[in-house]
PDB file of N, CA and C in Angstrom:
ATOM      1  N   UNK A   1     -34.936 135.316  27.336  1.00  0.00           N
ATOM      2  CA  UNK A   1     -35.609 134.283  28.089  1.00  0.00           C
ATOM      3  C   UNK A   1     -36.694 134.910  28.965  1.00  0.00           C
ATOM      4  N   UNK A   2     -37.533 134.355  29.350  1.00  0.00           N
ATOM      5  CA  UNK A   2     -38.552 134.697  30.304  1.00  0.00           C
ATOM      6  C   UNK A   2     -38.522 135.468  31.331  1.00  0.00           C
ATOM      7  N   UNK A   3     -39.110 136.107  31.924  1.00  0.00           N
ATOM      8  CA  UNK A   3     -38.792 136.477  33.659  1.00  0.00           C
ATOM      9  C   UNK A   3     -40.088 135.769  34.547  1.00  0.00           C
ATOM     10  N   UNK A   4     -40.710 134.874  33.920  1.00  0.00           N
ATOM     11  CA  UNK A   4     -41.422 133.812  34.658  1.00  0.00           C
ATOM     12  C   UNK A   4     -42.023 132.420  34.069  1.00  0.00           C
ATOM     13  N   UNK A   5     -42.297 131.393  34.435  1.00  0.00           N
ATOM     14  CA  UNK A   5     -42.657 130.412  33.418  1.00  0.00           C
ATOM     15  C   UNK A   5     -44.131 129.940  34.381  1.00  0.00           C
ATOM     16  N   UNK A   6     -44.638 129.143  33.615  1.00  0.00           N
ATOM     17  CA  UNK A   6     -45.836 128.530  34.638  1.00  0.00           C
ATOM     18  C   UNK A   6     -46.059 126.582  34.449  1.00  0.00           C
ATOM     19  N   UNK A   7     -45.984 126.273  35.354  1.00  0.00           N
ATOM     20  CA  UNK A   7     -46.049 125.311  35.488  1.00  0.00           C
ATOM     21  C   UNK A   7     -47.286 124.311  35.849  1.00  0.00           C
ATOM     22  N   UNK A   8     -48.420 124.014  34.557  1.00  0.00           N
ATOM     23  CA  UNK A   8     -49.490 123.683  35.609  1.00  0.00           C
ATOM     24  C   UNK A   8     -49.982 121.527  35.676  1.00  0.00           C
ATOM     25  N   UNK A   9     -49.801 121.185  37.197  1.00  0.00           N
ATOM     26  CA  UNK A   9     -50.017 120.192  37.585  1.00  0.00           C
ATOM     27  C   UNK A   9     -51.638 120.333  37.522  1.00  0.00           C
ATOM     28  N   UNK A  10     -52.403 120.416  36.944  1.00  0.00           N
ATOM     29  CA  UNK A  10     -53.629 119.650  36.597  1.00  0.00           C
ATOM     30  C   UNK A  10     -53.670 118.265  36.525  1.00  0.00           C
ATOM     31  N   UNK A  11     -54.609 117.665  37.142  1.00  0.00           N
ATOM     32  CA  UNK A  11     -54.648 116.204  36.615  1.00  0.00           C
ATOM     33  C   UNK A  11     -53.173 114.994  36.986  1.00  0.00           C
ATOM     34  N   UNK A  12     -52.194 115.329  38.144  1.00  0.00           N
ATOM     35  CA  UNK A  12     -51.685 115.051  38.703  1.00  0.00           C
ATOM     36  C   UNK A  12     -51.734 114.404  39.886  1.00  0.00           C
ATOM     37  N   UNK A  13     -51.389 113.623  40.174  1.00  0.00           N
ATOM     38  CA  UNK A  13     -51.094 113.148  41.023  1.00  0.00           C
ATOM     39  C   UNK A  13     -50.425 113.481  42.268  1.00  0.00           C
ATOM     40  N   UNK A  14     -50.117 113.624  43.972  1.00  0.00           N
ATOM     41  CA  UNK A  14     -49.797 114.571  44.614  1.00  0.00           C
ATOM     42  C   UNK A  14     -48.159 114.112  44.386  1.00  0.00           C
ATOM     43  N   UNK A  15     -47.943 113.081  44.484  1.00  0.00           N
ATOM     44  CA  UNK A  15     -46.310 112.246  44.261  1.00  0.00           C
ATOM     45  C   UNK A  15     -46.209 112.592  42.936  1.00  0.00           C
ATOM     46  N   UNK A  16     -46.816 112.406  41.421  1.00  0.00           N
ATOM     47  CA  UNK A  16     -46.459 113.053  40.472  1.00  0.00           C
ATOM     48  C   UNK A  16     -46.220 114.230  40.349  1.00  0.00           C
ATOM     49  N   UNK A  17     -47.329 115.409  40.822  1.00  0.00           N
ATOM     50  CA  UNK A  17     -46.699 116.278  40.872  1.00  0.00           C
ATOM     51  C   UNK A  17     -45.147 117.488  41.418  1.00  0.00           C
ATOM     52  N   UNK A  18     -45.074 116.397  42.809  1.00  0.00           N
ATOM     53  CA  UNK A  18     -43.397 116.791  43.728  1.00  0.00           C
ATOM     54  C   UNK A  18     -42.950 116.444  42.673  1.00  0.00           C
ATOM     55  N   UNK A  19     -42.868 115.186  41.999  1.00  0.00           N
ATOM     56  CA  UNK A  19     -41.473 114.906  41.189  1.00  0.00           C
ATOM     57  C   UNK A  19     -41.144 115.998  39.848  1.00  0.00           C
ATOM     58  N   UNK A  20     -42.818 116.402  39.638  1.00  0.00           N
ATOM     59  CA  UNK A  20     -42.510 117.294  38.232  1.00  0.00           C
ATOM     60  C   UNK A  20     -41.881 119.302  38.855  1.00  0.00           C
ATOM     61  N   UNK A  21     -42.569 119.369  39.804  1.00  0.00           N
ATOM     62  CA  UNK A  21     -41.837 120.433  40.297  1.00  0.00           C
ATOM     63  C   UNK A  21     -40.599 120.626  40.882  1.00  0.00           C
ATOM     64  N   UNK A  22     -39.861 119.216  41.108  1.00  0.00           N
ATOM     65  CA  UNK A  22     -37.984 119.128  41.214  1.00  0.00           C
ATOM     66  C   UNK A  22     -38.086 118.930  40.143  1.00  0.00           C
ATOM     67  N   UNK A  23     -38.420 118.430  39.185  1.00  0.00           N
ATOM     68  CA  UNK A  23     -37.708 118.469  37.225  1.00  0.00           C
ATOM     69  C   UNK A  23     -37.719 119.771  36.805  1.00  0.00           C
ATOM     70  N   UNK A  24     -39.065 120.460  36.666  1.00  0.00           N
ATOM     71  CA  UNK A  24     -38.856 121.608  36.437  1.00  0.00           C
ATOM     72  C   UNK A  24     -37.714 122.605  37.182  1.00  0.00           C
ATOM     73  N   UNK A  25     -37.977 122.397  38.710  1.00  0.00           N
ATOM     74  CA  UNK A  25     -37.234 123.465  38.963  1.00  0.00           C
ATOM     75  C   UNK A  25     -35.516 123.137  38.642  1.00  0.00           C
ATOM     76  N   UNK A  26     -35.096 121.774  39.019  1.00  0.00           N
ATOM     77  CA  UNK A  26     -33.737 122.056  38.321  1.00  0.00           C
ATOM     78  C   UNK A  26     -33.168 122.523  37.419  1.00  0.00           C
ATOM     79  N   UNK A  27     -34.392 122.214  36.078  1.00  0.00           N
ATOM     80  CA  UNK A  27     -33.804 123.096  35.062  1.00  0.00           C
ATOM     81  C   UNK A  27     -34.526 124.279  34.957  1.00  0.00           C
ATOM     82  N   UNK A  28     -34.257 125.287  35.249  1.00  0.00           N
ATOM     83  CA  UNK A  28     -35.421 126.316  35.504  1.00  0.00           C
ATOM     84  C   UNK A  28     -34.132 127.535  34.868  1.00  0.00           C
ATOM     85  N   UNK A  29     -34.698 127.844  33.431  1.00  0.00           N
ATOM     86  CA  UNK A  29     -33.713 129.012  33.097  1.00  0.00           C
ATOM     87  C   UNK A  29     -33.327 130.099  34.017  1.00  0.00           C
ATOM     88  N   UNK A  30     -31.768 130.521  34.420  1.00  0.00           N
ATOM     89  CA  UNK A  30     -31.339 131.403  34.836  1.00  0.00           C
ATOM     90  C   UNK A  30     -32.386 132.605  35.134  1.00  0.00           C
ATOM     91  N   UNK A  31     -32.533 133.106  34.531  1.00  0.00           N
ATOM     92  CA  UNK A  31     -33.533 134.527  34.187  1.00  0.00           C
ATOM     93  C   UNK A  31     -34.762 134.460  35.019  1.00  0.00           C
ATOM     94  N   UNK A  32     -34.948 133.283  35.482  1.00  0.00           N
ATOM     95  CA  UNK A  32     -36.853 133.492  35.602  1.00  0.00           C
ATOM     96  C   UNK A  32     -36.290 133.855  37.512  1.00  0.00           C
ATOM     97  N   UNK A  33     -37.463 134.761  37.355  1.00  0.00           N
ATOM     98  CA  UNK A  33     -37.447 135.246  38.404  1.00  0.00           C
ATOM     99  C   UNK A  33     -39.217 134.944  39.618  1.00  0.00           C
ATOM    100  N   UNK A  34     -40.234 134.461  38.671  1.00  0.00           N
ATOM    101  CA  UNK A  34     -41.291 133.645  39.377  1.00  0.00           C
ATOM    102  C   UNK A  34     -41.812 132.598  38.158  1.00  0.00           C
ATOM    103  N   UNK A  35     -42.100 131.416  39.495  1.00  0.00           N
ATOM    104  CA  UNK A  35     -43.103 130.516  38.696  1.00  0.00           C
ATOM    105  C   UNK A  35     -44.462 130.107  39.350  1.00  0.00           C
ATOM    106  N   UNK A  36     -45.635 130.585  38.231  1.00  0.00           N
ATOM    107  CA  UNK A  36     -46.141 130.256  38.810  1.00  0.00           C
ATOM    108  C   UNK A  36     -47.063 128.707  38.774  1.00  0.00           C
ATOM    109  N   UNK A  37     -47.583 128.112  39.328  1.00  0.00           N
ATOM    110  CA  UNK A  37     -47.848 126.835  39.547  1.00  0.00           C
ATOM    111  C   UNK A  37     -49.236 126.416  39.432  1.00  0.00           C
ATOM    112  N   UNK A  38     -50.099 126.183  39.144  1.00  0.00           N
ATOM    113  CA  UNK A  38     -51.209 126.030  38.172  1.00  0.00           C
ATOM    114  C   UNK A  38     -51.320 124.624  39.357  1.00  0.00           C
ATOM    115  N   UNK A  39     -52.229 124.691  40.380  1.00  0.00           N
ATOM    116  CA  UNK A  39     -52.487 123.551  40.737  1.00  0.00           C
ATOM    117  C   UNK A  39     -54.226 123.117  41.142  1.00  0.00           C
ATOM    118  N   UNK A  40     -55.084 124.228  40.982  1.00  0.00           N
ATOM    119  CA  UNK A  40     -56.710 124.116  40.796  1.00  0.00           C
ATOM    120  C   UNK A  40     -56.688 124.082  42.026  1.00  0.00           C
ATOM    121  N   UNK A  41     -58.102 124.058  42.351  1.00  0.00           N
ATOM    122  CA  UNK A  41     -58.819 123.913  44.128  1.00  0.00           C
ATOM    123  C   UNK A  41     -59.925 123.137  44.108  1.00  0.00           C
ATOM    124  N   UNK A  42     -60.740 123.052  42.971  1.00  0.00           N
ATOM    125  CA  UNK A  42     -62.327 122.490  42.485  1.00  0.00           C
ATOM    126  C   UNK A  42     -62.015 121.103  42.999  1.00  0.00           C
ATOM    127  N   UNK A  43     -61.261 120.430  42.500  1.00  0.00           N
ATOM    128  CA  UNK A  43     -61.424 118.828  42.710  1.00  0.00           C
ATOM    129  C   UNK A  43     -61.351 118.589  44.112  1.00  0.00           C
ATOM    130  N   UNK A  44     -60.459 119.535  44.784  1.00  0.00           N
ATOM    131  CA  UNK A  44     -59.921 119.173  46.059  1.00  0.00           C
ATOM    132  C   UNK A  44     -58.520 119.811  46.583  1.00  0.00           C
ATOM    133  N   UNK A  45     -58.176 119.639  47.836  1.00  0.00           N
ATOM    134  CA  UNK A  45     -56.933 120.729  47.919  1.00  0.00           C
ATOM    135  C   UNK A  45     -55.755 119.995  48.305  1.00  0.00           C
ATOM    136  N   UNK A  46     -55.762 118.340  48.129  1.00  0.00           N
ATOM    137  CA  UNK A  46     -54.461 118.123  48.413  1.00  0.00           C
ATOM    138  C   UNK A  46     -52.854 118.452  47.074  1.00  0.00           C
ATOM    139  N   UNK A  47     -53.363 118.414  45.984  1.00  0.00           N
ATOM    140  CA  UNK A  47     -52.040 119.511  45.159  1.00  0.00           C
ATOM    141  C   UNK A  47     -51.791 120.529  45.949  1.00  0.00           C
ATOM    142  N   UNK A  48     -52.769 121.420  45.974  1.00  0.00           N
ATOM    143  CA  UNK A  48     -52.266 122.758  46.560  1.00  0.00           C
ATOM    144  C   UNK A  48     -51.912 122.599  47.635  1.00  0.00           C
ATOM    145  N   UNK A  49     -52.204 121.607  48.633  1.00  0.00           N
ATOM    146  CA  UNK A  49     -51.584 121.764  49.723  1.00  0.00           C
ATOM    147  C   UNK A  49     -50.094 121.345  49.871  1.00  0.00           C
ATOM    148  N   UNK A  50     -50.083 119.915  48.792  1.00  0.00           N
ATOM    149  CA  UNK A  50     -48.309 119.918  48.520  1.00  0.00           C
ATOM    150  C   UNK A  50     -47.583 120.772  47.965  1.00  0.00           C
ATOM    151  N   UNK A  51     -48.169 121.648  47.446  1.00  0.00           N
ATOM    152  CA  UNK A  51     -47.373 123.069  46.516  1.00  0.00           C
ATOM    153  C   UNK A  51     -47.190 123.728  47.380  1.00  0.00           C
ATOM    154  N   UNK A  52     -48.325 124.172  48.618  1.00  0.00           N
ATOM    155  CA  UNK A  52     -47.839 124.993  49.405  1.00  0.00           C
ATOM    156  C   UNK A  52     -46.558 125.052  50.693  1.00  0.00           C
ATOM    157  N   UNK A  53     -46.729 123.585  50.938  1.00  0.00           N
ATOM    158  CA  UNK A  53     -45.757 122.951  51.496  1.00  0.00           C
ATOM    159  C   UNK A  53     -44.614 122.351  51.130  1.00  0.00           C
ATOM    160  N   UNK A  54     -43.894 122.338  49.877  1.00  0.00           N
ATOM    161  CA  UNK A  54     -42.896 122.326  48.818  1.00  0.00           C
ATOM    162  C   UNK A  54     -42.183 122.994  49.549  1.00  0.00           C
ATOM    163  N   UNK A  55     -41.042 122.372  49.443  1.00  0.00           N
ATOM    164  CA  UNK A  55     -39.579 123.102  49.445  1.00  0.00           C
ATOM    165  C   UNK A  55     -38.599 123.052  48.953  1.00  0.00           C
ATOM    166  N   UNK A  56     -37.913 123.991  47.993  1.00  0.00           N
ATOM    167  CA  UNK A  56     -36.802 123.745  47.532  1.00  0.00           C
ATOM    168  C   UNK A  56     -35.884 124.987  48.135  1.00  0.00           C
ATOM    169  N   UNK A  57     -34.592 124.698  47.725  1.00  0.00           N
ATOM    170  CA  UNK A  57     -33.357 125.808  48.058  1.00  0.00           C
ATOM    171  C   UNK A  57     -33.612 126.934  46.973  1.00  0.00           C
ATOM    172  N   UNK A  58     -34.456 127.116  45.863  1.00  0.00           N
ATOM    173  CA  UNK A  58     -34.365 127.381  44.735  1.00  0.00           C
ATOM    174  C   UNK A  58     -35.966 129.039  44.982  1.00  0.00           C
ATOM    175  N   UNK A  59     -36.400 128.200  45.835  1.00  0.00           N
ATOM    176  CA  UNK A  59     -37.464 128.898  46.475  1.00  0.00           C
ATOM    177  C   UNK A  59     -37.393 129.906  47.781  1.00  0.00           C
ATOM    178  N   UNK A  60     -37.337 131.047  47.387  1.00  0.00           N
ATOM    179  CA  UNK A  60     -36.948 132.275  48.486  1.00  0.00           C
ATOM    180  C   UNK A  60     -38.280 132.668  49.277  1.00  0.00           C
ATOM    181  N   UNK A  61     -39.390 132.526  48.439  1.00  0.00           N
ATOM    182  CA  UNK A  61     -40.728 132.914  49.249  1.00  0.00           C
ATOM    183  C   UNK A  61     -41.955 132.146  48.328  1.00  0.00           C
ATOM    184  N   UNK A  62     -43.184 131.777  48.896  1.00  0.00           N
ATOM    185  CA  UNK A  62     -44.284 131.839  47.825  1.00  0.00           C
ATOM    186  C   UNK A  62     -45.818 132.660  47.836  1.00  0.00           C
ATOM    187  N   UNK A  63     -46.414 133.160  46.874  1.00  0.00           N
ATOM    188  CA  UNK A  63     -46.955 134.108  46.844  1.00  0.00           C
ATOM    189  C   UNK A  63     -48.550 132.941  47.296  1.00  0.00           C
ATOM    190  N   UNK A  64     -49.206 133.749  47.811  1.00  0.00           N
ATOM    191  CA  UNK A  64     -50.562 133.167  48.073  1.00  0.00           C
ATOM    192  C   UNK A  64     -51.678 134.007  47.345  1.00  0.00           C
ATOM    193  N   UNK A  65     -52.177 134.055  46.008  1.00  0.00           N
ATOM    194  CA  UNK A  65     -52.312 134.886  45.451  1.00  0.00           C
ATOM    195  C   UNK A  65     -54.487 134.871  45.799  1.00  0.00           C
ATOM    196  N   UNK A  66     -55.009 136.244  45.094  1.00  0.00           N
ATOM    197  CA  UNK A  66     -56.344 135.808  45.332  1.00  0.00           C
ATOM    198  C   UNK A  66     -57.272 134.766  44.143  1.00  0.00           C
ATOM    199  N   UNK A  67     -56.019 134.316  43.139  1.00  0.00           N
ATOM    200  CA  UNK A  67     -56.532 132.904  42.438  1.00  0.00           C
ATOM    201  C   UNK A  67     -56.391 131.765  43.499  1.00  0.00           C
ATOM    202  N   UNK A  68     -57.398 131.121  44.068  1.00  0.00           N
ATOM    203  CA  UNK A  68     -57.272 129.680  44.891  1.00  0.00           C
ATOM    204  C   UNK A  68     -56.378 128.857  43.997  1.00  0.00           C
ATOM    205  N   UNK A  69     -56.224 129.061  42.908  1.00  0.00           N
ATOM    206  CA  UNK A  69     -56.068 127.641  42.083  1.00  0.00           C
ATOM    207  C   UNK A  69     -54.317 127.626  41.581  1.00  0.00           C
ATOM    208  N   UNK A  70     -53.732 128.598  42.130  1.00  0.00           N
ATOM    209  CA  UNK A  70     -52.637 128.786  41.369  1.00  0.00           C
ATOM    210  C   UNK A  70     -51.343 129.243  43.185  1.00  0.00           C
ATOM    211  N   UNK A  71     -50.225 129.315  43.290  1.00  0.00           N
ATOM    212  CA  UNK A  71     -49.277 129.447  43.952  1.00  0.00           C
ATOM    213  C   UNK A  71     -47.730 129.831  43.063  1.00  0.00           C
ATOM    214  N   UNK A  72     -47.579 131.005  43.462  1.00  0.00           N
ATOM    215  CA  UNK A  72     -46.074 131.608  43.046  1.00  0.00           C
ATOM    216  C   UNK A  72     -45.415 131.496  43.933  1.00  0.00           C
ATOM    217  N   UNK A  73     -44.294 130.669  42.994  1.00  0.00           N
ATOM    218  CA  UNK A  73     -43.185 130.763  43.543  1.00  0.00           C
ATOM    219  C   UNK A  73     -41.711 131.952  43.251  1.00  0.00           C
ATOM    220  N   UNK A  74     -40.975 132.706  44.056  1.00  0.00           N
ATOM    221  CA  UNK A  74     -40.210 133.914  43.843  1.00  0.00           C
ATOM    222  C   UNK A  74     -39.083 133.184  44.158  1.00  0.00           C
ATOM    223  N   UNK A  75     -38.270 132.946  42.700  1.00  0.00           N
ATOM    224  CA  UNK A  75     -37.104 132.583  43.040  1.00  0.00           C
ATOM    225  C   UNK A  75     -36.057 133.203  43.636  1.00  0.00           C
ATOM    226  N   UNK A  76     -34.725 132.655  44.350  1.00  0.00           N
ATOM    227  CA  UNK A  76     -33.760 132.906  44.777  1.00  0.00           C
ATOM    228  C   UNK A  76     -33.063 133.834  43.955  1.00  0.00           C
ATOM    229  N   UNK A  77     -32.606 135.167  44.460  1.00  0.00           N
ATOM    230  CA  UNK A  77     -31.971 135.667  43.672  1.00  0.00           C
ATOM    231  C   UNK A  77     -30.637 134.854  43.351  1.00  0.00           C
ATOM    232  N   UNK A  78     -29.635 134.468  44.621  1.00  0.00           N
ATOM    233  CA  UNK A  78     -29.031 133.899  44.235  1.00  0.00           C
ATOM    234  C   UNK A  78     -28.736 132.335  43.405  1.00  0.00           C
ATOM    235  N   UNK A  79     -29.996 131.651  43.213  1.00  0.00           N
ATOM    236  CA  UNK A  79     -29.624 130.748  42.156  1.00  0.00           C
ATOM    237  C   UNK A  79     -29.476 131.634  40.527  1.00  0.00           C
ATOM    238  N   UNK A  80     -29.858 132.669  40.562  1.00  0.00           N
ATOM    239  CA  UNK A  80     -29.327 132.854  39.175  1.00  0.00           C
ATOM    240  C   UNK A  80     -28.226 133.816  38.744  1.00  0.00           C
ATOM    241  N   UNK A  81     -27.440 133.851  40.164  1.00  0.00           N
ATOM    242  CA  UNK A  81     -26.133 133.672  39.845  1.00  0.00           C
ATOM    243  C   UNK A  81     -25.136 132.878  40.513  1.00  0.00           C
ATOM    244  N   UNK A  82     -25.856 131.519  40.465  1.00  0.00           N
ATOM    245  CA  UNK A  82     -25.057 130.131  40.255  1.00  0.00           C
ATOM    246  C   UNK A  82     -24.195 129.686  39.226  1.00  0.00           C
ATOM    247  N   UNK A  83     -25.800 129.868  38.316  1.00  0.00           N
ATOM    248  CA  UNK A  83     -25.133 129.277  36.804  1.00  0.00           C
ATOM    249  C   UNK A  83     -24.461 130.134  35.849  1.00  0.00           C
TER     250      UNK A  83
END
């Protein structure tokens, strides 16, 4: 399995996108250890600003990388040994 997946909310909505980043992350294979999140800056910054402000239990830190358009997330070690 992976040791990261990417998830990108393009063309989303800021409420569509929260809901698709709790879908994804619930099921988020054991193994992955970052995701990163594909949310652009060009149109405007309210995605990224809900990505940046996201929170899950599932989420240990997030990376602020020098792509504007994108946000990693570093999962919990311990959710993957939950499952």
């Amino acid at each position: 399995m992976p040791y990261s997946v990417e998830i990108d909310l393009h063309g989303h909505t800021v409420e569509s996108a929260g809901k698709v980043l709790t879908q994804r992350l619930k099921q988020l294979p054991n193994d992955v250890r970052e995701v990163t999140v594909l949310h652009g800056f060009h149109g405007g910054t309210a995605l990224r600003d809900m990505v940046r402000r996201y929170k899950n239990p599932k989420i240990e830190r997030k990376i602020l990388g020098l792509n504007q358009g994108e946000t990693i997330f570093v999962i919990a070690s311990y959710n993957n040994k939950e499952r």
